[in-house]
N, C-alpha and C. Protein backbone atom coordinates (compact mmCIF):
# COMPACT_ATOMS: atom_id res chain seq x y z
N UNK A 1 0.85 -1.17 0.00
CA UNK A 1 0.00 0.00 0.00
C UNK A 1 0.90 1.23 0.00
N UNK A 2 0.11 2.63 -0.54
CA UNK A 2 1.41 3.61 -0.79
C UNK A 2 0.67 4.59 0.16
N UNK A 3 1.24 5.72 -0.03
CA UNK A 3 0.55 6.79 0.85
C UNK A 3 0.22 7.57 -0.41
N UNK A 4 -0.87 8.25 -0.23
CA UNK A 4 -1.26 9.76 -0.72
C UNK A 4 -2.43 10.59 0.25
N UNK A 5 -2.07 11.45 0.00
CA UNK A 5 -2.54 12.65 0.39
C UNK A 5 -3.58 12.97 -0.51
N UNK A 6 -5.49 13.94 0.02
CA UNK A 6 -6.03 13.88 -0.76
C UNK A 6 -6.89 15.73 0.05
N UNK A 7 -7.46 16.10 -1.04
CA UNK A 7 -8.39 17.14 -0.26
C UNK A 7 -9.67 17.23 -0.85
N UNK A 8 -10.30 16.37 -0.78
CA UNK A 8 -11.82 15.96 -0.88
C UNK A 8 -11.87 14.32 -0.64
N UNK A 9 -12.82 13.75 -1.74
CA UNK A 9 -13.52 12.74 -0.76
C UNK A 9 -13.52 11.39 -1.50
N UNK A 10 -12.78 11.23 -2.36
CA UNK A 10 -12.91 10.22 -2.89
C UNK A 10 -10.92 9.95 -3.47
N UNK A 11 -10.13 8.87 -2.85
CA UNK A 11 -9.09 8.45 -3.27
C UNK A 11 -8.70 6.73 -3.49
N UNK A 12 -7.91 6.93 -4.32
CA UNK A 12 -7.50 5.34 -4.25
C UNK A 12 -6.21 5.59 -3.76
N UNK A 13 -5.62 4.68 -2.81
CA UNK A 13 -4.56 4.76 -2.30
C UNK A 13 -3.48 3.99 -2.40
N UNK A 14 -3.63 2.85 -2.98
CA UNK A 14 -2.49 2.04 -3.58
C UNK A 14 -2.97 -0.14 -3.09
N UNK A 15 -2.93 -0.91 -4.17
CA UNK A 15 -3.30 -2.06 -3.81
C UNK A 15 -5.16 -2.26 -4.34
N UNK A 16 -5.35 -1.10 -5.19
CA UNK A 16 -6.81 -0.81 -5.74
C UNK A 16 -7.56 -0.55 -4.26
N UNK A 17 -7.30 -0.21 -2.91
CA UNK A 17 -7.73 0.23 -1.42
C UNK A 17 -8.40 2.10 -2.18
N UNK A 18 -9.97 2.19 -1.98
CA UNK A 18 -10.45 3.51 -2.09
C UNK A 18 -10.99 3.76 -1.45
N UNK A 19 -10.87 5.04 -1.00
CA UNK A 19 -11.53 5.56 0.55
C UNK A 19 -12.30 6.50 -0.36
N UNK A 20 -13.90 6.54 -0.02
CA UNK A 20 -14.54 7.86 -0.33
C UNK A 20 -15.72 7.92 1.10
N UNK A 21 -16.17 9.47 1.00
CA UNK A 21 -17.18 9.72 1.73
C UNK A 21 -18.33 9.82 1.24
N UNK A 22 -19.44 9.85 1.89
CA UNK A 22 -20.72 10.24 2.07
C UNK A 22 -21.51 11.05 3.18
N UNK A 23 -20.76 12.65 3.01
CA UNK A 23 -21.30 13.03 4.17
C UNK A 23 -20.14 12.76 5.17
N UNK A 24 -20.79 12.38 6.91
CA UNK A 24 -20.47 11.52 7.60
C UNK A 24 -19.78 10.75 7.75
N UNK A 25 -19.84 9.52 7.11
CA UNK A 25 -19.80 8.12 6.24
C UNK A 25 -18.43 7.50 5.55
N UNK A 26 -17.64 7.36 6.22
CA UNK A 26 -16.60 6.87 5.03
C UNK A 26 -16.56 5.19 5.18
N UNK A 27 -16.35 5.31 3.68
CA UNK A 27 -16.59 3.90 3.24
C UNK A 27 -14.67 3.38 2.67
N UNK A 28 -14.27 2.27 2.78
CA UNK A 28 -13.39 1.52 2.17
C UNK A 28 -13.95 0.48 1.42
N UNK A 29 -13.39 0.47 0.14
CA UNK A 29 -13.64 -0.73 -0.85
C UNK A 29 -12.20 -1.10 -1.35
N UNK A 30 -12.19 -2.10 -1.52
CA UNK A 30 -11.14 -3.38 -2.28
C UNK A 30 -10.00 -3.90 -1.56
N UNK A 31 -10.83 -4.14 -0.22
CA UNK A 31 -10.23 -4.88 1.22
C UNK A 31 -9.72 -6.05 0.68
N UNK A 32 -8.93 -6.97 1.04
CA UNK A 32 -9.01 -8.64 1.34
C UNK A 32 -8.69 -8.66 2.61
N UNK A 33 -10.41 -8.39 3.49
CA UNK A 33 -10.30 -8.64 4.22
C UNK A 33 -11.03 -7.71 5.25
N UNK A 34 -10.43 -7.67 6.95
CA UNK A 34 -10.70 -6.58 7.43
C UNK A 34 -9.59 -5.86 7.84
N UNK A 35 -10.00 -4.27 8.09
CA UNK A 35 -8.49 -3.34 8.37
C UNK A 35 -8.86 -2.63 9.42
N UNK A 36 -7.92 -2.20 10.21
CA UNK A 36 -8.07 -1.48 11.41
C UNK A 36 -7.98 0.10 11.08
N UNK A 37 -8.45 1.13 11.57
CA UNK A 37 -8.52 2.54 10.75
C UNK A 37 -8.43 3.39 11.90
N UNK A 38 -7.29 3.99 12.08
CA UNK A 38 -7.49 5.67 12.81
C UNK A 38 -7.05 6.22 12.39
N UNK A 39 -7.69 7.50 13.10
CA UNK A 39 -8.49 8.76 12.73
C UNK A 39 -7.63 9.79 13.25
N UNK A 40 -6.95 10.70 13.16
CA UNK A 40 -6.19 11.97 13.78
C UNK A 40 -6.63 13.07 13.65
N UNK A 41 -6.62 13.65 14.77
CA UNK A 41 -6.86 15.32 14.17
C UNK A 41 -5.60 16.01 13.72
N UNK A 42 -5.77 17.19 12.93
CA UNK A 42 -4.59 17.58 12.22
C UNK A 42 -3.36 18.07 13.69
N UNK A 43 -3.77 17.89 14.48
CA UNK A 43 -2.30 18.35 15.64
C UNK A 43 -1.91 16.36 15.97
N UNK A 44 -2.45 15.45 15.85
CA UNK A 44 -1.94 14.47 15.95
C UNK A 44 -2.75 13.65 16.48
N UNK A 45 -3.61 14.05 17.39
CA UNK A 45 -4.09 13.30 18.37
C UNK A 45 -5.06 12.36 17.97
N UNK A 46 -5.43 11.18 18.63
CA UNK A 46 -5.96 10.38 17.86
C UNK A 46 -7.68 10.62 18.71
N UNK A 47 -8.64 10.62 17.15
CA UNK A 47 -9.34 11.04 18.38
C UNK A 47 -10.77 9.65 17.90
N UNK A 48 -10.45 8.92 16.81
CA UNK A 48 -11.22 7.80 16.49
C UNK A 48 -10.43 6.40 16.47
N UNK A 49 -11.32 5.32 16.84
CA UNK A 49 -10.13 3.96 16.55
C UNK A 49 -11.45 2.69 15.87
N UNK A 50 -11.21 2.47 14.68
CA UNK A 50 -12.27 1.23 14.16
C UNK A 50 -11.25 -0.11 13.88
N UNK A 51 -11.35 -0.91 14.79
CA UNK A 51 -10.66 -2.07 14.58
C UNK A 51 -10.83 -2.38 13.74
N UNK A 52 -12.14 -2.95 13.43
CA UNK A 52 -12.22 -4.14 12.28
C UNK A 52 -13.31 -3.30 11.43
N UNK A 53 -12.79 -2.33 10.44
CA UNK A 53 -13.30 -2.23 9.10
C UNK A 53 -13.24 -2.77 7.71
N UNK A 54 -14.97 -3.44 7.68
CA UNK A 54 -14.89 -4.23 5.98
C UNK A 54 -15.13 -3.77 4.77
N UNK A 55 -14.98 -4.15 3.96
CA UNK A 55 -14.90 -4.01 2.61
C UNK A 55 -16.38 -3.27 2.55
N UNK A 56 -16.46 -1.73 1.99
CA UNK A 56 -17.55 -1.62 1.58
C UNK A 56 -18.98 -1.17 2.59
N UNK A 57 -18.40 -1.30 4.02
CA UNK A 57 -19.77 -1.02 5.11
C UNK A 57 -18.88 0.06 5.33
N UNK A 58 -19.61 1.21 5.70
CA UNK A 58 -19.48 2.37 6.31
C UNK A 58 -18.93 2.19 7.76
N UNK A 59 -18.57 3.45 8.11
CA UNK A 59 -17.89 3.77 9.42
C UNK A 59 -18.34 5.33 9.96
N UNK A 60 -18.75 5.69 10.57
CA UNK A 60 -19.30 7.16 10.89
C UNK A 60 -18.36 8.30 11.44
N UNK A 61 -17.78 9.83 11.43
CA UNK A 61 -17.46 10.14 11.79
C UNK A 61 -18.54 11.77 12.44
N UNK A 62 -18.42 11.77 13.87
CA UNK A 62 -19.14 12.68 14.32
C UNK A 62 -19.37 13.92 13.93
N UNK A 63 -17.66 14.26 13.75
CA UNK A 63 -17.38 15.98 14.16
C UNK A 63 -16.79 15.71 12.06
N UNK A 64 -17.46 17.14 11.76
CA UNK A 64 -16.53 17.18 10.97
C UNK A 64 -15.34 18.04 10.33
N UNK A 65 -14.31 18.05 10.18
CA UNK A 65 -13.61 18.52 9.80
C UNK A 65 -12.13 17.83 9.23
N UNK A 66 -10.75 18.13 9.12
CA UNK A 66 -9.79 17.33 8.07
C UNK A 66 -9.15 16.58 9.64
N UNK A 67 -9.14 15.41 8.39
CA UNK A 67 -8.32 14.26 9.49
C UNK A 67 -7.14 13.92 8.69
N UNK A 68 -6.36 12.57 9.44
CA UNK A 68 -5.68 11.92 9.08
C UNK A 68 -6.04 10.55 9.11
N UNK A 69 -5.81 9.95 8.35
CA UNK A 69 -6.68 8.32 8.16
C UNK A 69 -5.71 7.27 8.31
N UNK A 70 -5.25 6.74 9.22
CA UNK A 70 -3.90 5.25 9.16
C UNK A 70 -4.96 4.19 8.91
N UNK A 71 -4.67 3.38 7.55
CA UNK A 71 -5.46 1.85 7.47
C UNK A 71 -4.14 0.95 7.49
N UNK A 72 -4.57 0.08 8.44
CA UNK A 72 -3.98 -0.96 8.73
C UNK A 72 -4.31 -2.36 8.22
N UNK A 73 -3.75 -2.92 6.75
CA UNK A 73 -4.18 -4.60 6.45
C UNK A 73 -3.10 -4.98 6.46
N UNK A 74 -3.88 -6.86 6.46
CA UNK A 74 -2.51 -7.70 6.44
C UNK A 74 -1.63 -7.57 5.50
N UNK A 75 -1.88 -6.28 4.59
CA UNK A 75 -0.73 -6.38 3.18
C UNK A 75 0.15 -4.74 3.55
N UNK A 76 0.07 -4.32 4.49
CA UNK A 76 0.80 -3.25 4.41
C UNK A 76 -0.18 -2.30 5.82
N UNK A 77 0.27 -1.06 5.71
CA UNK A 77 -0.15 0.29 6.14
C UNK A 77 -0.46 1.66 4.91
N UNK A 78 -1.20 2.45 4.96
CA UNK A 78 -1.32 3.24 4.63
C UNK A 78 -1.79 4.96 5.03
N UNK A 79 -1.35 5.69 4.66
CA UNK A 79 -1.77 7.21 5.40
C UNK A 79 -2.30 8.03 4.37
N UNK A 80 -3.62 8.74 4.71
CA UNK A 80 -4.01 9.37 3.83
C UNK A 80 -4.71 10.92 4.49
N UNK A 81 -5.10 12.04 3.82
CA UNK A 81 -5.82 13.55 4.60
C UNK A 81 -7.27 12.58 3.87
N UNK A 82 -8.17 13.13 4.82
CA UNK A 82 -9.64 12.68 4.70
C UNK A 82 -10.85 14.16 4.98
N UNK A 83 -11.09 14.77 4.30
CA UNK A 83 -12.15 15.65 4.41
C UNK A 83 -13.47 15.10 5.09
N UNK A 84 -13.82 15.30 5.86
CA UNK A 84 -15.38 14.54 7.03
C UNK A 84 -15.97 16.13 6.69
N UNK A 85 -17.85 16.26 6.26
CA UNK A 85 -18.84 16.56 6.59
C UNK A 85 -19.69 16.29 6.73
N UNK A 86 -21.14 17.03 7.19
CA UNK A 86 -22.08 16.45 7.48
C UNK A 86 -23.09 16.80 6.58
N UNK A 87 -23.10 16.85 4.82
CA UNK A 87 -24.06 17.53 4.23
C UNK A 87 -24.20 16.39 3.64
């Protein structure tokens, strides 16, 4: 998996792994498997933790504003910026 950096809502990030939103809502597609996902605020702090995210089901984020996204699969790590709103 590679890293990129994104400023809106829809990326592929390397390994065909695409993170987009809905709103709220971020979704991962083209798992094998499940991945663990946190959430940072832009000073570092971690302020979400989803162990086991699957292929394709949503994950909710409360507050919105720019994060940092670490996905964790059995094929690597990846880091990405994630835009969260609520429209």
């Amino acid at each position: 998996i590679t890293s990129q950096d994104i400023n809106g809502t829809d990326v592929v990030i390397g390994n065909g792994i695409r993170v987009y939103t809905a709103g709220n809502k971020v979704y991962l597609t083209g798992l094998n498997g499940k991945a663990g996902v946190n959430m940072f605020d832009a000073a570092g702090k971690m302020i979400y933790q989803f162990p086991n995210v699957e292929n394709n089901l949503p994950f909710t984020i409360n507050v919105p504003g720019m994060y940092i996204m670490d996905i964790n699969t059995e094929n690597g790590n990846a880091r990405t910026k994630l835009i969260i709103n609520n429209k």
